[in-house]
C-alpha atoms as a PDB file:
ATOM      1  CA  UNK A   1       3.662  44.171 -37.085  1.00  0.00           C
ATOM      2  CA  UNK A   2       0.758  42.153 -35.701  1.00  0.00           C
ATOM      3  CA  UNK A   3      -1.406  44.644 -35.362  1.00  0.00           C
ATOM      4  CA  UNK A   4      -1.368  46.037 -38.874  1.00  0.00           C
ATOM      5  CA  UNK A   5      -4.843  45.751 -40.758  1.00  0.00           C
ATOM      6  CA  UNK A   6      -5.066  43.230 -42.916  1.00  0.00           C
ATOM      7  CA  UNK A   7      -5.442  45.226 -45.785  1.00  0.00           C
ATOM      8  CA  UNK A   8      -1.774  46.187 -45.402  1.00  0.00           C
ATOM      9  CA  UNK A   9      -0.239  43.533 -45.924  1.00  0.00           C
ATOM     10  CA  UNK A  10      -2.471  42.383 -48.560  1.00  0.00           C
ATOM     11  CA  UNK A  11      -1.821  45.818 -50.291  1.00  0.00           C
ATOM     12  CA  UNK A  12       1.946  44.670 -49.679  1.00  0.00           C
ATOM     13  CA  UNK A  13       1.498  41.022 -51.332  1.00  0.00           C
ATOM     14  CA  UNK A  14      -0.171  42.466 -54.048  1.00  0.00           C
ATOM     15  CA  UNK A  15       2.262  44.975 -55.075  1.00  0.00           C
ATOM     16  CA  UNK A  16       4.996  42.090 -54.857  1.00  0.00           C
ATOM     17  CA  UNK A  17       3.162  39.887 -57.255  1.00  0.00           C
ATOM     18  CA  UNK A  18       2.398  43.049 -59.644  1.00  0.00           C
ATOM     19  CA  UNK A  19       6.693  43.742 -59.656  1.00  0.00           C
ATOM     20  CA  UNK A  20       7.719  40.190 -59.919  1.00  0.00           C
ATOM     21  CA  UNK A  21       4.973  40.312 -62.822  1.00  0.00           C
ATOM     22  CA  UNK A  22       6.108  43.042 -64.596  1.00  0.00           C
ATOM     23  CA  UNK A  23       9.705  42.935 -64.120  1.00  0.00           C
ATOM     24  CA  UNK A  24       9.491  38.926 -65.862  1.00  0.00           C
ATOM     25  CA  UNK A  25       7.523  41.006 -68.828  1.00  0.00           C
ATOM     26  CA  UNK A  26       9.945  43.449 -69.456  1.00  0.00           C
ATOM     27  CA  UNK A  27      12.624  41.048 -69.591  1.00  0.00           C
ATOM     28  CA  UNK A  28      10.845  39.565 -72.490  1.00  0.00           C
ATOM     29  CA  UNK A  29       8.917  36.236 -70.432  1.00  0.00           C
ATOM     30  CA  UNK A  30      12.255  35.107 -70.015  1.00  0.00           C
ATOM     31  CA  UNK A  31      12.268  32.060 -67.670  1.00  0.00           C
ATOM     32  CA  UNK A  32      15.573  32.736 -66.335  1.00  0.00           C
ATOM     33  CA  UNK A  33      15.485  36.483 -65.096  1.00  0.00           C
ATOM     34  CA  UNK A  34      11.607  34.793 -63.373  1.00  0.00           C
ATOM     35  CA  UNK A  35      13.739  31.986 -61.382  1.00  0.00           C
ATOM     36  CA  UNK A  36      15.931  34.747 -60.121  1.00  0.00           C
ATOM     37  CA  UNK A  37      13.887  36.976 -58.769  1.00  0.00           C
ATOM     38  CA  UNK A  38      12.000  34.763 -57.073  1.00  0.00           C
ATOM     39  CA  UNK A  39      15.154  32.810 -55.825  1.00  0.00           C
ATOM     40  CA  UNK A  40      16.540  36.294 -54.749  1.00  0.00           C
ATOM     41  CA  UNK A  41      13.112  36.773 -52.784  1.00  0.00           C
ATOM     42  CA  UNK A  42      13.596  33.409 -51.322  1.00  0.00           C
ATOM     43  CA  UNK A  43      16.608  34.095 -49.895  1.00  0.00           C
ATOM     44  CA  UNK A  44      15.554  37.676 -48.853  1.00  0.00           C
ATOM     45  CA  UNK A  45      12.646  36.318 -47.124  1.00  0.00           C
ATOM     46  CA  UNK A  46      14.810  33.377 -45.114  1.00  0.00           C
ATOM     47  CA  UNK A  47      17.802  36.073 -44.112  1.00  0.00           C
ATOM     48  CA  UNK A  48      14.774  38.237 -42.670  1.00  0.00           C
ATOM     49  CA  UNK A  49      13.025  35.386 -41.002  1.00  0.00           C
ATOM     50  CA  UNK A  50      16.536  35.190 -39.283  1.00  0.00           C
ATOM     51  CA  UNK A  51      15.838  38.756 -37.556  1.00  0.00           C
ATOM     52  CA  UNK A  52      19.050  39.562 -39.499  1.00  0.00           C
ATOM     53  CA  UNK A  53      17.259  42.900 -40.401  1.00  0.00           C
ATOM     54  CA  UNK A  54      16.110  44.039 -36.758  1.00  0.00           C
ATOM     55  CA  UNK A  55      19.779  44.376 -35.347  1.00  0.00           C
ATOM     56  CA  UNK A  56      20.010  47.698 -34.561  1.00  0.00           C
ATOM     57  CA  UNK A  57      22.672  48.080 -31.634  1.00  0.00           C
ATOM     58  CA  UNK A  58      25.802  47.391 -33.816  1.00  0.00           C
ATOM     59  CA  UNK A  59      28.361  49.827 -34.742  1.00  0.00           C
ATOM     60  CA  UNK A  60      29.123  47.737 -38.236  1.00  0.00           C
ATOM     61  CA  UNK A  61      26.354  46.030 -40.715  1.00  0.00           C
ATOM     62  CA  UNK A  62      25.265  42.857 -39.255  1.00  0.00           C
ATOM     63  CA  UNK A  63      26.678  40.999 -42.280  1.00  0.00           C
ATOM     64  CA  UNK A  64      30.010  41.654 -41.138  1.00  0.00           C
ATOM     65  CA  UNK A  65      29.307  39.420 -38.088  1.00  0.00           C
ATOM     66  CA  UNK A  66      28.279  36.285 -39.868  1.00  0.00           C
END
């Protein structure tokens, strides 16, 4: 992944902020459904830091194992 051009991940980043946008606006600017999502990415983004997501030689999901 480090040899991506920038402009992918910052076409990645961008399209993040635009769903995380949109999603809180069509849940009516509720404050709630906003902490969520962006505790849900938090936790996402420290499971994948993990390399949970890059173990590929098991014969059951990975989450069985934890």
């Amino acid at each position: 992944m480090e040899n991506l051009p920038y402009y992918i991940n910052l076409a990645f980043e961008l399209t993040t902020i635009l769903t995380v946008f949109l999603f809180y606006k069509a849940a009516g600017n509720s404050k709630k459904v906003l902490v969520v999502v962006l505790v849900w990415m938090a936790i996402q983004t420290l499971i994948s830091v993990t390399g949970f997501y890059t173990i590929q030689k098991v014969f059951l999901p990975a989450f069985y194992y934890w």
